[in-house]
Protein backbone atom coordinates (compact mmCIF):
# COMPACT_ATOMS: atom_id res chain seq x y z
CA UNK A 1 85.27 61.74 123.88
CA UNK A 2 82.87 59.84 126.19
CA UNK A 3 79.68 60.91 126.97
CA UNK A 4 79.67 63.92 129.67
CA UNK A 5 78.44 63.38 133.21
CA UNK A 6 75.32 65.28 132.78
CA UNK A 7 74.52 62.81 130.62
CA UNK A 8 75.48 60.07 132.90
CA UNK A 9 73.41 60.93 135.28
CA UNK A 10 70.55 61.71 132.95
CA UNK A 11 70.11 58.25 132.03
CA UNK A 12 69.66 57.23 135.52
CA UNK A 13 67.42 59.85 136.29
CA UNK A 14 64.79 58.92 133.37
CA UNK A 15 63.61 62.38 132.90
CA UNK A 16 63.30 64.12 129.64
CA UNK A 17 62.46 64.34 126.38
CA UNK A 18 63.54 61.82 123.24
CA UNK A 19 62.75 61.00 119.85
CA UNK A 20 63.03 57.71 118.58
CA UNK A 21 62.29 57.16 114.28
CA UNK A 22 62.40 60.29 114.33
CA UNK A 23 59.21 61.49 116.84
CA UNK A 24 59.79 64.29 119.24
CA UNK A 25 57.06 63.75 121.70
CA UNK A 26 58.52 60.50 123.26
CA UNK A 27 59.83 60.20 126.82
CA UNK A 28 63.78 60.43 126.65
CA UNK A 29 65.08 57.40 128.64
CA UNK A 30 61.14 56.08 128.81
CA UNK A 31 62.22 52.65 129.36
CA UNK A 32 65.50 50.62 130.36
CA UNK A 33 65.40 49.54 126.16
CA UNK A 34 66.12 53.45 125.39
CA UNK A 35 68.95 53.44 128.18
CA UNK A 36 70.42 50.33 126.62
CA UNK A 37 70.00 51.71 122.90
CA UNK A 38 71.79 55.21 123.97
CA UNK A 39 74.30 53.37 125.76
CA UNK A 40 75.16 51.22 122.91
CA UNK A 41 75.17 54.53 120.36
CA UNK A 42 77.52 56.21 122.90
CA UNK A 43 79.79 53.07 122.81
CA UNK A 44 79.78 52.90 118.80
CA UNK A 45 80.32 56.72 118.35
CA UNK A 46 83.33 56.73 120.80
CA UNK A 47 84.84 53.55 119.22
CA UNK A 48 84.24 54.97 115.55
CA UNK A 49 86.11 58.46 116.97
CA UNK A 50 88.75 56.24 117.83
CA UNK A 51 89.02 54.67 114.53
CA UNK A 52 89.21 57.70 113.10
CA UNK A 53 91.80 59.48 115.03
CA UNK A 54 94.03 56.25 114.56
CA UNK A 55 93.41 56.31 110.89
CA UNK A 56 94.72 59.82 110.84
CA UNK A 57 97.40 59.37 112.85
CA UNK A 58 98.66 56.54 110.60
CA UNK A 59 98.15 58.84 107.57
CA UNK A 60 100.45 61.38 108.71
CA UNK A 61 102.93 58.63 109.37
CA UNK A 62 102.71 57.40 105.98
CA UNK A 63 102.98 61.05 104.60
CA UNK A 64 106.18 61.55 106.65
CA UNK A 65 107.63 57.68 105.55
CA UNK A 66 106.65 58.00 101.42
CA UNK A 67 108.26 60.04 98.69
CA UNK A 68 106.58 62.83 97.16
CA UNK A 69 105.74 60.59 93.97
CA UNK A 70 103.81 58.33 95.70
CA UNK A 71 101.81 60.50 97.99
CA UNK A 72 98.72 60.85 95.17
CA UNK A 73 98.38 57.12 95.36
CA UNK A 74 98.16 56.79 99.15
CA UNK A 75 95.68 59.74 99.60
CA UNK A 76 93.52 57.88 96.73
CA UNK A 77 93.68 54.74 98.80
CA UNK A 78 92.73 56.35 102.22
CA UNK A 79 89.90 58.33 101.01
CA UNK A 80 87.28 56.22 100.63
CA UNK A 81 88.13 54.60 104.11
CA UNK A 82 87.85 58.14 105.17
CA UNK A 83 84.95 58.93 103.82
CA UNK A 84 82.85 55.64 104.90
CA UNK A 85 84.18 56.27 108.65
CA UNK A 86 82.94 59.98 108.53
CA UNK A 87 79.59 58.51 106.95
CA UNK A 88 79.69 56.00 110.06
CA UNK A 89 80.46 58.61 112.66
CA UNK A 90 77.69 60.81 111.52
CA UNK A 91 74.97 58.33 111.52
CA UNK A 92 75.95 57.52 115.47
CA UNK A 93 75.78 61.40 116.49
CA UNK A 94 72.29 61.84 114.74
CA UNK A 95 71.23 59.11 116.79
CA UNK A 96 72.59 60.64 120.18
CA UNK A 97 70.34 63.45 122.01
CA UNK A 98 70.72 66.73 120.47
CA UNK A 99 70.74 69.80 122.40
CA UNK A 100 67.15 70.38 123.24
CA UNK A 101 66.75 66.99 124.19
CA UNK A 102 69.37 67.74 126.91
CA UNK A 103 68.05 70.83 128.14
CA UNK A 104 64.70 69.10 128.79
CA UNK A 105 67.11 66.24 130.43
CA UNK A 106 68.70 69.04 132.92
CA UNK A 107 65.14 70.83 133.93
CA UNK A 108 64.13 67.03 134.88
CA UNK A 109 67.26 67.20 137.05
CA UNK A 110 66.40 70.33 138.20
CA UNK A 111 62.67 69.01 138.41
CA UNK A 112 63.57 66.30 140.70
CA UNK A 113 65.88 68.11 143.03
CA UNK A 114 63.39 70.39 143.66
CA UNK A 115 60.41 67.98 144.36
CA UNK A 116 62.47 65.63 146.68
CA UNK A 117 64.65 68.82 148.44
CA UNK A 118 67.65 67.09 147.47
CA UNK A 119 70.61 68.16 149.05
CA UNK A 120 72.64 69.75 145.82
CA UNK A 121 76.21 70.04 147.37
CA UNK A 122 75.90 65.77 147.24
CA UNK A 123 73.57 65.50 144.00
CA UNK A 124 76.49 67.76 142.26
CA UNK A 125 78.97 64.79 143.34
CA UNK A 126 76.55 61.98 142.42
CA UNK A 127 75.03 61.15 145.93
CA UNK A 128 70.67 61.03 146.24
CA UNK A 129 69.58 60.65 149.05
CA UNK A 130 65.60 61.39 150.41
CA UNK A 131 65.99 61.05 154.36
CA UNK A 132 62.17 61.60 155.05
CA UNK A 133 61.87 58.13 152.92
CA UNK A 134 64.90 56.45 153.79
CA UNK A 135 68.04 56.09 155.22
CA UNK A 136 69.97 54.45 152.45
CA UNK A 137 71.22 56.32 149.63
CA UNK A 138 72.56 55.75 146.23
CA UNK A 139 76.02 56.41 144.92
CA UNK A 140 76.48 57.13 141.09
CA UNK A 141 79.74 56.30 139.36
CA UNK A 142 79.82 60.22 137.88
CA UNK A 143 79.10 63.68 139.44
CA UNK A 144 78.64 67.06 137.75
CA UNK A 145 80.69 69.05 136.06
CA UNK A 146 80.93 72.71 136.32
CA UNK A 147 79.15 73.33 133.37
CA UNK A 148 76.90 70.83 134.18
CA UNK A 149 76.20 72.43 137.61
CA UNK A 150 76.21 76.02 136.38
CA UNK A 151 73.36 74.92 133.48
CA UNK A 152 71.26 73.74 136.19
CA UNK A 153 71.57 76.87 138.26
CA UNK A 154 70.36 78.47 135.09
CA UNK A 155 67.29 76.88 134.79
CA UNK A 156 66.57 77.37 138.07
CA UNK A 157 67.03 81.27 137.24
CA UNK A 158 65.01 80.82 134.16
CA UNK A 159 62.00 79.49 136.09
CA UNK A 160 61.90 81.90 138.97
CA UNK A 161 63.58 79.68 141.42
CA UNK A 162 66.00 82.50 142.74
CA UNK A 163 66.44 80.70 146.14
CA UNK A 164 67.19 77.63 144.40
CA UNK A 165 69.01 79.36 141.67
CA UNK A 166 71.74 80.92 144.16
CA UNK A 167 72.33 76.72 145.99
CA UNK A 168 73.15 76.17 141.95
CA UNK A 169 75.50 78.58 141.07
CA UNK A 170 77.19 78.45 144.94
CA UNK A 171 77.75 74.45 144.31
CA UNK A 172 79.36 75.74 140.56
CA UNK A 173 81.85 77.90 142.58
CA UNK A 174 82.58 74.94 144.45
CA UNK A 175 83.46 72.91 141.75
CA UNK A 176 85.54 76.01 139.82
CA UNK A 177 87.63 76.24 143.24
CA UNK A 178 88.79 72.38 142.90
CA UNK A 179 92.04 71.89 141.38
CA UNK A 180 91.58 70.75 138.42
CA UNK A 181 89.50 73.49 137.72
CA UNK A 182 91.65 76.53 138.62
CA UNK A 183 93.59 76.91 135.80
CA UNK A 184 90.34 77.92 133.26
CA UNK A 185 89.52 81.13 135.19
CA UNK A 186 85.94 79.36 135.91
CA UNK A 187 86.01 80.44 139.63
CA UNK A 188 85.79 83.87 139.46
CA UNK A 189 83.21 83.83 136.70
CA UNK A 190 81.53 81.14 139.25
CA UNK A 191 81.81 83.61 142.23
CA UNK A 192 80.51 86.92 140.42
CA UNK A 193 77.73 85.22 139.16
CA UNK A 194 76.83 84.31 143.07
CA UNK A 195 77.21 87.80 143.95
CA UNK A 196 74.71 88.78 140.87
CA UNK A 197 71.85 86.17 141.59
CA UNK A 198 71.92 87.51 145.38
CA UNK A 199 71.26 90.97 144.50
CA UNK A 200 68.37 89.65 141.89
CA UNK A 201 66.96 87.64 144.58
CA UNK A 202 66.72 90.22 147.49
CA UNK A 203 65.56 92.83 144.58
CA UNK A 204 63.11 90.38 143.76
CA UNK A 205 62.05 89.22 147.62
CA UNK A 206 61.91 93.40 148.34
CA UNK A 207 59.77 94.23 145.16
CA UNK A 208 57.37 91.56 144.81
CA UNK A 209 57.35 89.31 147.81
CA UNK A 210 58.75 85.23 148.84
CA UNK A 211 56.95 84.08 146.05
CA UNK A 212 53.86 84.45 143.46
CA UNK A 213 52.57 84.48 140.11
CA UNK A 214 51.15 86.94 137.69
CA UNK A 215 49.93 85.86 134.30
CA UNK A 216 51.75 82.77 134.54
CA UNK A 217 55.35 84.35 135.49
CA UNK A 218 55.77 82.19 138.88
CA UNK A 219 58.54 83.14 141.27
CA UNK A 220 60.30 81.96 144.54
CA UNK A 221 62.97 83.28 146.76
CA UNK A 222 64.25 82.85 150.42
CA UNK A 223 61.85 84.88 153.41
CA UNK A 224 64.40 87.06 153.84
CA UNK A 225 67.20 88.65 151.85
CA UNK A 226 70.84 87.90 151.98
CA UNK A 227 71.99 91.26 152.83
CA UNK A 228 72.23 92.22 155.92
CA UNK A 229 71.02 95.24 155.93
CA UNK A 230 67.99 94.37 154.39
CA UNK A 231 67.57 91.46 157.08
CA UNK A 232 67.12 94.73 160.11
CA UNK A 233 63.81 95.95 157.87
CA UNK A 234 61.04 95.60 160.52
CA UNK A 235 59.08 93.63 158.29
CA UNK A 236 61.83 90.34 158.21
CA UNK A 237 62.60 90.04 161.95
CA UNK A 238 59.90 87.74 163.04
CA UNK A 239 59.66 85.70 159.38
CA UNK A 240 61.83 83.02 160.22
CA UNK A 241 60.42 82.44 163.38
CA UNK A 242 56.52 82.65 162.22
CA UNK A 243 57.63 80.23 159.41
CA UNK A 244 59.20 77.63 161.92
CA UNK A 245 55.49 77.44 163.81
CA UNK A 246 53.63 77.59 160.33
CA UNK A 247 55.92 74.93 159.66
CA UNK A 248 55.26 72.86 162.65
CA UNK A 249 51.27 72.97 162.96
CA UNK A 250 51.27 72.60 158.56
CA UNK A 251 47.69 72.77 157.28
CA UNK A 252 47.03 71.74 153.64
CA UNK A 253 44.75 73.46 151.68
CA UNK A 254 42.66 71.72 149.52
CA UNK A 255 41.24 74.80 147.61
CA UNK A 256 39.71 74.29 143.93
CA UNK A 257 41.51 78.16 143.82
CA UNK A 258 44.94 77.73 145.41
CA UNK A 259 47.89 79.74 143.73
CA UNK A 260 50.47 77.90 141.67
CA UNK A 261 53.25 78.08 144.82
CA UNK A 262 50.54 76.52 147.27
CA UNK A 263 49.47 73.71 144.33
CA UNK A 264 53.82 73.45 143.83
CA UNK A 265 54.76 73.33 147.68
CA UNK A 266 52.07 70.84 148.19
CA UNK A 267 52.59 68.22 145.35
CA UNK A 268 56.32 68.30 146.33
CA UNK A 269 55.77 67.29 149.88
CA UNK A 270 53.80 64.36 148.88
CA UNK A 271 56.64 63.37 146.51
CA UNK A 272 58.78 63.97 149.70
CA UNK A 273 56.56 61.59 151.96
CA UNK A 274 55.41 64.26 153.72
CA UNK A 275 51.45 63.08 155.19
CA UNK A 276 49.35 65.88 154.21
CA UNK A 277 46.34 64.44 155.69
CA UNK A 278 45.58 63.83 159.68
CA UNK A 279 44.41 60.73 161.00
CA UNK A 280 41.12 61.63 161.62
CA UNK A 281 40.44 62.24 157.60
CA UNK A 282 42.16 58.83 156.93
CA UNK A 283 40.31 56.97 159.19
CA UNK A 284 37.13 56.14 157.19
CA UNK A 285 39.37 55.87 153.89
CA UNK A 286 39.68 52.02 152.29
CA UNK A 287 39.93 50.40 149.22
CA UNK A 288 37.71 48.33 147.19
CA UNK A 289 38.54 45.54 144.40
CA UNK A 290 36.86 46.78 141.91
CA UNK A 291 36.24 44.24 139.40
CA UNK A 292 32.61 44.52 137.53
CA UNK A 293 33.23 40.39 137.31
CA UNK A 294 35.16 40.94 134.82
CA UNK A 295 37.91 37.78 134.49
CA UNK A 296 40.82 40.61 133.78
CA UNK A 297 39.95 42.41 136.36
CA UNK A 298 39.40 39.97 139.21
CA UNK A 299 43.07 38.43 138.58
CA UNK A 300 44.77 41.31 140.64
C-alpha cells in the first residue's frame, strides 16, 4: 500500500495545499523539509501496514496450530500488540494529506499543465517537457494512473476548461485501453465520457462563444466544434485560419480592463517564455541597485 502516483508526482510538482501542527493555510510541499517529512510518514505508514498484516497472518497460524483451551490466552496476549500497532498506524495516516489537500494537489497539476501547455499524453506517463524554454526534459520514476488522469480531466471540467477537459479524459481512455487495465471495464466508461465532454463543449462553443466570463463563471473551449457538421456553419470556416495570423503578428494588451481569458492567456505565455514585449519597448528598460546605503542592501 504505497503511496499512489498522483501523489508521486505531487511532491515533485510543489503545488498545493498542507497543514503542518495542524494549520490549513500552509503551502503543501512548501519546502524540500515537507517533501522529506511526507516521505518519511509514507515510509513509516507502509512499514507499520506491514507489521500489521504479518502480525495477523501469524495469528491465524497460531489459531489453526493451538487447541481450543488455549485460544483465550493467545488472543489476551496479542491484543495489546494489536491495539498499540493500530494506535501507531493511525497516528501515521493523520499525518499524511487528507483528501482536500489532494484535490488542491491535482488543480496545481492541472494549474501547471495549463500555464506551461504541457503536452498531457507525456505528463500522464511522467515526461515534462517546456520546448519554448528548453530542449531537455525530465523523466519521473511514476506516471498517472487512470484515476489519477480521469480526476484531472475533472477539474479541468469543473473550471470551464472544456478544450482542456476533453485532452484529459482522451489521455484516461488511453490508459483504460492498456492491458492491465482492460479487465475493470474502465475503458468504456473512459470512452463515453469522451463522447459526453465533446457534445458539452461544442454546446458550449455554439451557445456562448470560445471563451468568456460572466459573474465570475469563466469558460474555454476549442474555435471550432468537434462535429463535423457544426465545423460547415459559415461562421467557423475562416477561424482557424484568422487565428494562425492573430497568432503570428500577437499584440499584448496591457489594458487596466482586460477580461479574465485575455489577463489568463497572457500570464501563461510569460510562464511559457513567450516575449510579450517588442524590442523597441525594451530598449530604454535597465536596472538599478537600489540600495539607500544601506550595508544589507549594498551586499547583493
Amino acid at each position: 500500500m504505497g503511496p499512489s502516483h498522483l501523489q508521486l508526482l505531487l511532491t515533485y510538482f510543489l503545488c498545493a495545499s498542507y497543514y503542518c501542527e495542524g494549520k490549513d493555510d500552509q503551502d503543501m510541499f512548501s519546502s524540500t523539509s515537507e517533501m522529506a517529512k511526507l516521505a518519511t510518514w509514507e515510509r513509516e505508514a507502509t512499514e507499520n501496514l506491514r507489521k500489521l498484516k504479518d502480525l495477523m497472518e501469524k495469528r491465524i497460524e497460531d489459531v489453526k496450530s493451538l487447541m481450543s483451551r488455549e485460544l483465550p490466552l493467545m488472543m489476551q496476549a496479542n491484543k495489546s500488540e494489536f491495539s498499540e500497532l493500530k494506535d501507531v498506524i493511525s497516528s501515521n495516516m493523520d499525518l499524511l494529506p487528507g483528501q482536500d489537500q489532494l484535490e488542491g494537489a491535482g488543480n496545481g497539476i492541472f494549474l501547471l499543465q495549463e500555464a506551461y501547455n504541457l503536452n498531457i499524453s507525456e505528463l500522464t506517463r511522467g515526461i515534462v517537457q517546456v520546448k519554448r524554454m528548453s530542449e531537455e526534459s525530465f523523466l519521473s520514476s511514476a506516471s498517472l494512473k487512470y484515476v489519477d488522469t480521469d480526476f484531472l480531466g475533472k477539474i479541468a471540467y469543473n473550471r470551464g476548461f472544456y478544450d482542456r477537459a476533453i485532452e484529459w479524459f482522451k489521455a484516461a481512455a488511453d490508459i483504460a485501453s492498456t492491458t492491465e487495465n482492460k479487465g475493470l471495464n474502465k475503458t468504456k466508461i473512459a470512452h463515453n465520457l469522451v463522447k459526453t465532454m465533446i457534445k458539452t463543449h461544442d454546446k458550449v462553443l455554439e451557445q456562448k462563444g470560445p471563451s468568456g466570463s460572466v459573474n465570475g463563471n469563466t469558460w474555454r473551449t476549442n474555435l471550432v466544434p468537434f462535429d463535423e457538421k457544426l465545423r460547415k456553419k459559415k461562421k467557423y470556416k475562416n477561424v482557424l485560419k484568422e487565428f494562425k495570423k492573430t497568432e503570428q503578428n500577437f499584440q499584448p494588451s496591457i489594458r487596466p480592463d482586460n477580461r479574465e481569458p485575455v489577463i489568463w492567456d497572457q500570464f501563461n505565455r510569460l510562464c511559457r517564455g513567450e516575449n510579450l514585449r517588442s524590442p523597441q519597448e525594451l530598449k530604454d528598460l535597465h536596472c538599478n541597485h537600489l540600495h539607500y546605503q544601506d550595508p544589507f542592501l549594498r551586499l547583493g
